[in-house]
N, C-alpha and C. Protein backbone atom coordinates (compact mmCIF):
# COMPACT_ATOMS: atom_id res chain seq x y z
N UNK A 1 0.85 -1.18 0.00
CA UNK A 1 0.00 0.00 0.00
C UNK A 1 0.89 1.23 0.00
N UNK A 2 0.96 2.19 0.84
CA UNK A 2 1.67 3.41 1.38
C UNK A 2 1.40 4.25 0.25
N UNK A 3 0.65 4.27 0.20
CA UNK A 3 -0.25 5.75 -1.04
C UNK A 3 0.22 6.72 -0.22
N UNK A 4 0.08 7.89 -0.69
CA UNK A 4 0.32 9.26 -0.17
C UNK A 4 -0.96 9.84 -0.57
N UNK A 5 -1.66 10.57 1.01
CA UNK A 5 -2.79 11.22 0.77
C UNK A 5 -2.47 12.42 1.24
N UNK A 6 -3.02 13.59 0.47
CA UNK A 6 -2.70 15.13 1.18
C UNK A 6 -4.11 15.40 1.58
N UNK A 7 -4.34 15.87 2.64
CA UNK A 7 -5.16 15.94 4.06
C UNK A 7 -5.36 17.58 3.78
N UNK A 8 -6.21 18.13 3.41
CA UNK A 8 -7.05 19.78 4.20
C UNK A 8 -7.76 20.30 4.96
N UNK A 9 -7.28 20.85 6.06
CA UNK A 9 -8.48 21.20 6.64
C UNK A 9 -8.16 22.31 7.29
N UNK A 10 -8.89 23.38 7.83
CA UNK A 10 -7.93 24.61 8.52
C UNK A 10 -8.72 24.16 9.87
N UNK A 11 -8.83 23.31 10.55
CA UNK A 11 -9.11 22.78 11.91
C UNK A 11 -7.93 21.93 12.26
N UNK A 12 -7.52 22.53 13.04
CA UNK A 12 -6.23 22.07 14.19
C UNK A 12 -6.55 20.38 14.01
N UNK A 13 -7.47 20.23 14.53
CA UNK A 13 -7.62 19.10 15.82
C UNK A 13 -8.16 18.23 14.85
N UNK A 14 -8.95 18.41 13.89
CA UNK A 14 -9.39 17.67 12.27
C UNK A 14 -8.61 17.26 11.84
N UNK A 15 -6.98 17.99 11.16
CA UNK A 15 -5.81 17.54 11.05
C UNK A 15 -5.27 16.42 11.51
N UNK A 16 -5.23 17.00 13.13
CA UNK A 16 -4.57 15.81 14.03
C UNK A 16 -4.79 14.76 13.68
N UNK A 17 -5.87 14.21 13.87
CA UNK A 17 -6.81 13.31 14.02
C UNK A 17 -6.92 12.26 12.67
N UNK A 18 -7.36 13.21 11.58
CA UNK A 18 -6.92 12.45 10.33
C UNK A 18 -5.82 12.18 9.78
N UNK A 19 -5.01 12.76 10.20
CA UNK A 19 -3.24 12.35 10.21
C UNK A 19 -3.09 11.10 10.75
N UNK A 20 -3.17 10.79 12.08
CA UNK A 20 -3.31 9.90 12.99
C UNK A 20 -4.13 8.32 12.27
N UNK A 21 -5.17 9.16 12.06
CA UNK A 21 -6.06 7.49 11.85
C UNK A 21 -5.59 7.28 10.33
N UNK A 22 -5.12 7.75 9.62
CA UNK A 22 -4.90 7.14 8.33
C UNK A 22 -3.25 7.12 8.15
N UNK A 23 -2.31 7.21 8.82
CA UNK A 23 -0.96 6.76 9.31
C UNK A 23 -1.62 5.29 9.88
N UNK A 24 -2.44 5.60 10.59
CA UNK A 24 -2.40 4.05 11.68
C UNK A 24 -2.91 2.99 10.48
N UNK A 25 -3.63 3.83 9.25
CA UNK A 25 -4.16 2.47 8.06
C UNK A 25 -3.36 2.34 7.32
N UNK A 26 -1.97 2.78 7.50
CA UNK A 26 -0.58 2.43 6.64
C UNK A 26 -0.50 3.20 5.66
N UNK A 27 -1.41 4.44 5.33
CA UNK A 27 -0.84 5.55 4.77
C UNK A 27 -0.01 6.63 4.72
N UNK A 28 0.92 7.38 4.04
CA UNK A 28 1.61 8.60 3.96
C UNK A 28 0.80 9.35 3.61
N UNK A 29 0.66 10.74 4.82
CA UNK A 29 0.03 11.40 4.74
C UNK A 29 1.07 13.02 4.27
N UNK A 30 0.22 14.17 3.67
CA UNK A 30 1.24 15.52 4.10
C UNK A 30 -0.28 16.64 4.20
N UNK A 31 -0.38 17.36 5.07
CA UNK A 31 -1.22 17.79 5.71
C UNK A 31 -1.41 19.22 5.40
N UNK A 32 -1.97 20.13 5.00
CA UNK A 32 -2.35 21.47 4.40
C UNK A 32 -3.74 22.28 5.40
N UNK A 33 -3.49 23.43 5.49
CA UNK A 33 -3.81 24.10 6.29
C UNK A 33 -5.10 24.86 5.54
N UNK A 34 -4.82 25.08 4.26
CA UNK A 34 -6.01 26.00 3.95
C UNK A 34 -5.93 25.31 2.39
N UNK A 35 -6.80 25.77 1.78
CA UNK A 35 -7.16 25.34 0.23
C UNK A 35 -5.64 26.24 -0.50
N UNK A 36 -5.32 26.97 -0.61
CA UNK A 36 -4.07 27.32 -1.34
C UNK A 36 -2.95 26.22 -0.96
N UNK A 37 -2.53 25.72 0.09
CA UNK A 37 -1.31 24.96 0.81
C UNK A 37 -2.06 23.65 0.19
N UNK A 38 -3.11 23.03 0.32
CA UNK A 38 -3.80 22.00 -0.35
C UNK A 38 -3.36 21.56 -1.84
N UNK A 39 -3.55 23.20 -2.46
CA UNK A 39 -3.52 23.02 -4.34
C UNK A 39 -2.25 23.07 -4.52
N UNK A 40 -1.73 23.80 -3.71
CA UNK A 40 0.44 23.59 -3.73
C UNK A 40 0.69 21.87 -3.35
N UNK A 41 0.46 21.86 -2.22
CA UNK A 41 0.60 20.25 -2.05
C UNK A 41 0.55 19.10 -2.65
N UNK A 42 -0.76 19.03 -3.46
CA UNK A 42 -1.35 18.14 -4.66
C UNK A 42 -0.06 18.20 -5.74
N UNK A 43 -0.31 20.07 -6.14
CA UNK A 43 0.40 19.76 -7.15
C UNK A 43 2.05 19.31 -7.15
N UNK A 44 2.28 19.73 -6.30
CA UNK A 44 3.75 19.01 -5.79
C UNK A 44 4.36 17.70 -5.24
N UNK A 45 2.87 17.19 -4.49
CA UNK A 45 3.19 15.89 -3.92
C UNK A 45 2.96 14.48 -5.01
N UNK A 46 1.73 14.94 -5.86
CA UNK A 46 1.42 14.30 -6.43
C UNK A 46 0.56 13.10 -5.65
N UNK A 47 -0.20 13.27 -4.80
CA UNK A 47 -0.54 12.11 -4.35
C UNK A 47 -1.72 11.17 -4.53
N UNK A 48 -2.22 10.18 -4.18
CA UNK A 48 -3.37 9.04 -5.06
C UNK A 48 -4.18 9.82 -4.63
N UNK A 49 -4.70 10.45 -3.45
CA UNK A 49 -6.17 10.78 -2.70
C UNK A 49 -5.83 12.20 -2.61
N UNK A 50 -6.68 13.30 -2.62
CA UNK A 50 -6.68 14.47 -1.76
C UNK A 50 -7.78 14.25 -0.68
N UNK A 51 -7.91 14.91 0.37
CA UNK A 51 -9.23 14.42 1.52
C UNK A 51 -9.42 15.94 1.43
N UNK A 52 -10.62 17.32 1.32
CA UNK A 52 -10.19 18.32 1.51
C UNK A 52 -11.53 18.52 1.90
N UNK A 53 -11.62 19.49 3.07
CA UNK A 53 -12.23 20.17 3.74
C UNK A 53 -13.07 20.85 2.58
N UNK A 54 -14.04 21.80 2.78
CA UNK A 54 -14.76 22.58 1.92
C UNK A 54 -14.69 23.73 2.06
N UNK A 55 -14.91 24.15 3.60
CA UNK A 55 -14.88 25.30 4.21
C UNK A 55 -13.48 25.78 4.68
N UNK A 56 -12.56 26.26 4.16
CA UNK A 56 -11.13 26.94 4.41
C UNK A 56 -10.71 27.96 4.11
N UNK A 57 -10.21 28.77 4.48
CA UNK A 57 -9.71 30.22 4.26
C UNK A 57 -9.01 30.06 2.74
N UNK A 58 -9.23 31.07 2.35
CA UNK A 58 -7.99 31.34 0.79
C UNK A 58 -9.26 30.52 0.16
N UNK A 59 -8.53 29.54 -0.80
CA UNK A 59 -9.53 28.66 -1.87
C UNK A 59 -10.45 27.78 -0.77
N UNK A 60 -11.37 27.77 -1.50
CA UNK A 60 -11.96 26.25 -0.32
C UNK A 60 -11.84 25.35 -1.00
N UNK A 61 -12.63 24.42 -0.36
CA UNK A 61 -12.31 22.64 -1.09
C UNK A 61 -12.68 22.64 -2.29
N UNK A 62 -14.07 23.31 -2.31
CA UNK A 62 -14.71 23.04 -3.65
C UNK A 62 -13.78 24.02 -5.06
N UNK A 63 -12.84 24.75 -4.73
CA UNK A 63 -12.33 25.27 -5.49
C UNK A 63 -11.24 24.81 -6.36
N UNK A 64 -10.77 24.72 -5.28
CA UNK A 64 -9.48 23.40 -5.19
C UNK A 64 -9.71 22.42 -5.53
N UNK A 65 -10.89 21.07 -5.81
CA UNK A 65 -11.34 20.53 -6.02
C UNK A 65 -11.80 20.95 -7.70
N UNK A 66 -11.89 22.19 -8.33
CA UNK A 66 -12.40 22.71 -9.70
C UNK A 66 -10.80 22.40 -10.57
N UNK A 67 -9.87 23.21 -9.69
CA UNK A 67 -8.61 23.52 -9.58
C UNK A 67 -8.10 22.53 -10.28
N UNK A 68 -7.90 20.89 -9.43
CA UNK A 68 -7.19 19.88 -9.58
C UNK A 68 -7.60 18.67 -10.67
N UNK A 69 -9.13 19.37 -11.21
CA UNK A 69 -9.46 18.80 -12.12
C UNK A 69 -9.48 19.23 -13.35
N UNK A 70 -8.90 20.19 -13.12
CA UNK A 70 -9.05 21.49 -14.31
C UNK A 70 -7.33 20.97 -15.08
N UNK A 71 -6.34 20.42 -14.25
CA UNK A 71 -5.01 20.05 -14.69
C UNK A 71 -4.94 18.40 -15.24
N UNK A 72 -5.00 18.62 -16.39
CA UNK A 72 -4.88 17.35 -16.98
C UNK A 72 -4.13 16.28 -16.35
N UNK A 73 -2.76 16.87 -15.91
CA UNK A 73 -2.00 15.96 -15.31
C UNK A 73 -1.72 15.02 -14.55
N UNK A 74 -3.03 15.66 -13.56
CA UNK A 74 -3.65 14.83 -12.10
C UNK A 74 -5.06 14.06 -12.78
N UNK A 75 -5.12 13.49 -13.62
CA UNK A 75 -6.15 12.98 -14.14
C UNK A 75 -6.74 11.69 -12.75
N UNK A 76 -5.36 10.95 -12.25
CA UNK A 76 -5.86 10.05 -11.58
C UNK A 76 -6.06 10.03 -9.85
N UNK A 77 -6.08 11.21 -9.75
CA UNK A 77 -5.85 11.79 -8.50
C UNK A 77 -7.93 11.68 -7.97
N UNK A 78 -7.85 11.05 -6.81
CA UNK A 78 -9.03 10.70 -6.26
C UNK A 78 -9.15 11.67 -5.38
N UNK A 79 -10.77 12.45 -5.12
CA UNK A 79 -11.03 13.60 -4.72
C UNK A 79 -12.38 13.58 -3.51
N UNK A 80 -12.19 13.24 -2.05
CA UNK A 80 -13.13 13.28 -1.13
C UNK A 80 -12.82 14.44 -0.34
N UNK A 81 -14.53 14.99 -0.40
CA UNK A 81 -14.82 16.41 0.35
C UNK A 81 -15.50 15.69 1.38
N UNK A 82 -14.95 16.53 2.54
CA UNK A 82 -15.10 16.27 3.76
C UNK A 82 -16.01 17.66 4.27
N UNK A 83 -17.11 17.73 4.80
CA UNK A 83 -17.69 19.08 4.96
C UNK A 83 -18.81 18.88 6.13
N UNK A 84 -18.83 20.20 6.88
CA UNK A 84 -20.10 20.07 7.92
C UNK A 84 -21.35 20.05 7.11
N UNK A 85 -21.19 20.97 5.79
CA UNK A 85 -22.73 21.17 4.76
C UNK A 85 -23.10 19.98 3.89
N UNK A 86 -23.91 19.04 4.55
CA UNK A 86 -24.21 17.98 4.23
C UNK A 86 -25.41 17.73 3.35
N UNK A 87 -26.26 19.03 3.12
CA UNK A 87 -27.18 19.30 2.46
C UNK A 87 -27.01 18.75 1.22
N UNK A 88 -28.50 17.97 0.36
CA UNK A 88 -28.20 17.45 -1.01
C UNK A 88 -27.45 18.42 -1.94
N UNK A 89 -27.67 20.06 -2.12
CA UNK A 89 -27.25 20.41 -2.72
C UNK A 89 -25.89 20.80 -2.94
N UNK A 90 -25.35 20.97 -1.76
CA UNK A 90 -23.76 21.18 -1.86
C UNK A 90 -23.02 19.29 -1.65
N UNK A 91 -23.81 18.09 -1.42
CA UNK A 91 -22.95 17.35 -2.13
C UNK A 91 -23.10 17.28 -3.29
N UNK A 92 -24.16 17.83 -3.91
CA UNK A 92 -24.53 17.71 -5.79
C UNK A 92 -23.47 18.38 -6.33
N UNK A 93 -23.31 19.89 -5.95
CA UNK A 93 -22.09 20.44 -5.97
C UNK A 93 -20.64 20.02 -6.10
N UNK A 94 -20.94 19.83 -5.02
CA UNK A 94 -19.26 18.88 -4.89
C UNK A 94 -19.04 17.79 -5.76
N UNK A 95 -19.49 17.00 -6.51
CA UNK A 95 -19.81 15.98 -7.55
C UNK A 95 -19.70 16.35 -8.53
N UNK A 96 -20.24 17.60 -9.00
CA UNK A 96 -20.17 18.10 -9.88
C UNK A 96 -19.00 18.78 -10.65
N UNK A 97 -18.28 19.11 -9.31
CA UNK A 97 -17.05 19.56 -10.19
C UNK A 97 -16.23 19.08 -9.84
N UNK A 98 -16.26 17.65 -9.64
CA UNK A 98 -15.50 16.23 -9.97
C UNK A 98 -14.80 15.46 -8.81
N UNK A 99 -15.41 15.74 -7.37
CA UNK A 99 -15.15 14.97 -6.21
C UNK A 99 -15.60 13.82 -5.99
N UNK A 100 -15.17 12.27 -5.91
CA UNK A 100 -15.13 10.97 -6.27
C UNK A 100 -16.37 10.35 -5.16
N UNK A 101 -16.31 11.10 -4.29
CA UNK A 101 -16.94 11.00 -2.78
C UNK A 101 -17.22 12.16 -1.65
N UNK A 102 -18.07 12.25 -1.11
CA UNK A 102 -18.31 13.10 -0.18
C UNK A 102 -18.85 12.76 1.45
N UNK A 103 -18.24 13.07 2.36
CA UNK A 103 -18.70 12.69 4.02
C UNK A 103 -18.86 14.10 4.34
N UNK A 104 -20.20 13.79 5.22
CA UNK A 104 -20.07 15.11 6.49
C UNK A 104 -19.94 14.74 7.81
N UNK A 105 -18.94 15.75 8.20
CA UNK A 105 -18.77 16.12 9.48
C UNK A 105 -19.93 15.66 10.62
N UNK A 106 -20.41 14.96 11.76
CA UNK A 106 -18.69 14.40 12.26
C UNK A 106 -19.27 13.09 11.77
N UNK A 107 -17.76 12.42 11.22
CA UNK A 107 -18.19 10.94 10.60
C UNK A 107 -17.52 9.70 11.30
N UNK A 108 -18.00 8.64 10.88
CA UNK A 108 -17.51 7.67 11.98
C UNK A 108 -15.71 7.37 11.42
N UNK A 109 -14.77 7.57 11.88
CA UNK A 109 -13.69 6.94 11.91
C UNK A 109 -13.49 5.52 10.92
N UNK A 110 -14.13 5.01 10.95
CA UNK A 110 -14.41 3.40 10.58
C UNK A 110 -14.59 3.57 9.15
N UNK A 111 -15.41 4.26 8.77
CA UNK A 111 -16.19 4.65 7.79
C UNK A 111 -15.63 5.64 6.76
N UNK A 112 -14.75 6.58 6.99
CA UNK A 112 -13.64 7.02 6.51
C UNK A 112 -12.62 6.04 5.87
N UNK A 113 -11.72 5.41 6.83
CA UNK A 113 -10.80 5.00 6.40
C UNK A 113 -11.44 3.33 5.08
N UNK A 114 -12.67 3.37 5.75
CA UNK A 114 -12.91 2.48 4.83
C UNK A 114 -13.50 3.38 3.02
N UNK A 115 -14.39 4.54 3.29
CA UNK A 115 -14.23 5.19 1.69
C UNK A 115 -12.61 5.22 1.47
N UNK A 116 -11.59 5.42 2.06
CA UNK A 116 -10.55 5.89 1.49
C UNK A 116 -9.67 5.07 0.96
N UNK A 117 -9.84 3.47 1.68
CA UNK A 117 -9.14 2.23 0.86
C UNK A 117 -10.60 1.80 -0.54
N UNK A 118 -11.83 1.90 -0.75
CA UNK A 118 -12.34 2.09 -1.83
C UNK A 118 -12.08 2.54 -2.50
N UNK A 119 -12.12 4.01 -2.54
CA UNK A 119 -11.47 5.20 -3.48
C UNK A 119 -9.54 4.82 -4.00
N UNK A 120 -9.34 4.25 -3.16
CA UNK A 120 -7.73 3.96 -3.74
C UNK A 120 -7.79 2.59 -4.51
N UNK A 121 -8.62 1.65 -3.94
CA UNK A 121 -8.62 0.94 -4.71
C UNK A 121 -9.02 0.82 -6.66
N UNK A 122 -9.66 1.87 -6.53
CA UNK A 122 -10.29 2.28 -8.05
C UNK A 122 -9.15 2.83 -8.32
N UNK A 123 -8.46 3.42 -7.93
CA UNK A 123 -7.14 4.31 -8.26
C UNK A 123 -6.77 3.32 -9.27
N UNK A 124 -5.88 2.40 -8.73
CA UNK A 124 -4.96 1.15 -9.42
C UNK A 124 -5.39 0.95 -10.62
């Protein structure tokens, strides 16, 4: 395994946490603070998954998310928005401009790391 996932979120303790539990599922993680450090990250790290928040200072997820699909290059780059706005229409949204999957806030642990070995598995 040891995919590399880049992690967004501008919550401290959200970070932590998803750092933590997806290290402990044998992933490399690199962790971004706001949607700009996110779209630098991606594009630099290159990694299988982005996980990105929605709501973040500078770009938000969903931008960043327009952003990373908008670059041909990252064609295979898998895209889950993570968001408190769970409403049908902003996950329609989020789908729409090409996020693979969507969870809201607060989600079970379990249930995460399991979309995120799905979503990688389609990767391959």
């Amino acid at each position: 395994m040891n995919e590399l996932i880049v992690v967004a979120d501008d919550e401290p303790n959200i970070l932590i946490s998803l750092e933590f539990l997806l290290k402990r599922a044998g992933y490399r993680v690199v962790l971004a603070r706001n949607g700009d450090e996110a779209l630098a990250a991606v594009q630099r790290e290159r990694p299988a998954l982005a996980l990105l928040d929605v709501m973040m200072p500078g770009k938000t997820g969903l931008e960043v998310c327009q952003a990373l699909r908008a670059d041909d290059s990252l064609a295979g780059l898998r895209i889950l928005m993570l968001t408190a706005k769970g409403r049908e229409t902003d996950v329609a949204k989020g789908l729409a401009l090409g996020a693979d999957a969507y969870m809201t806030k607060p989600f079970a642990t379990k249930a995460l790391v399991e979309q995120v070995k799905a979503l990688l598995e389609h990767h391959e």
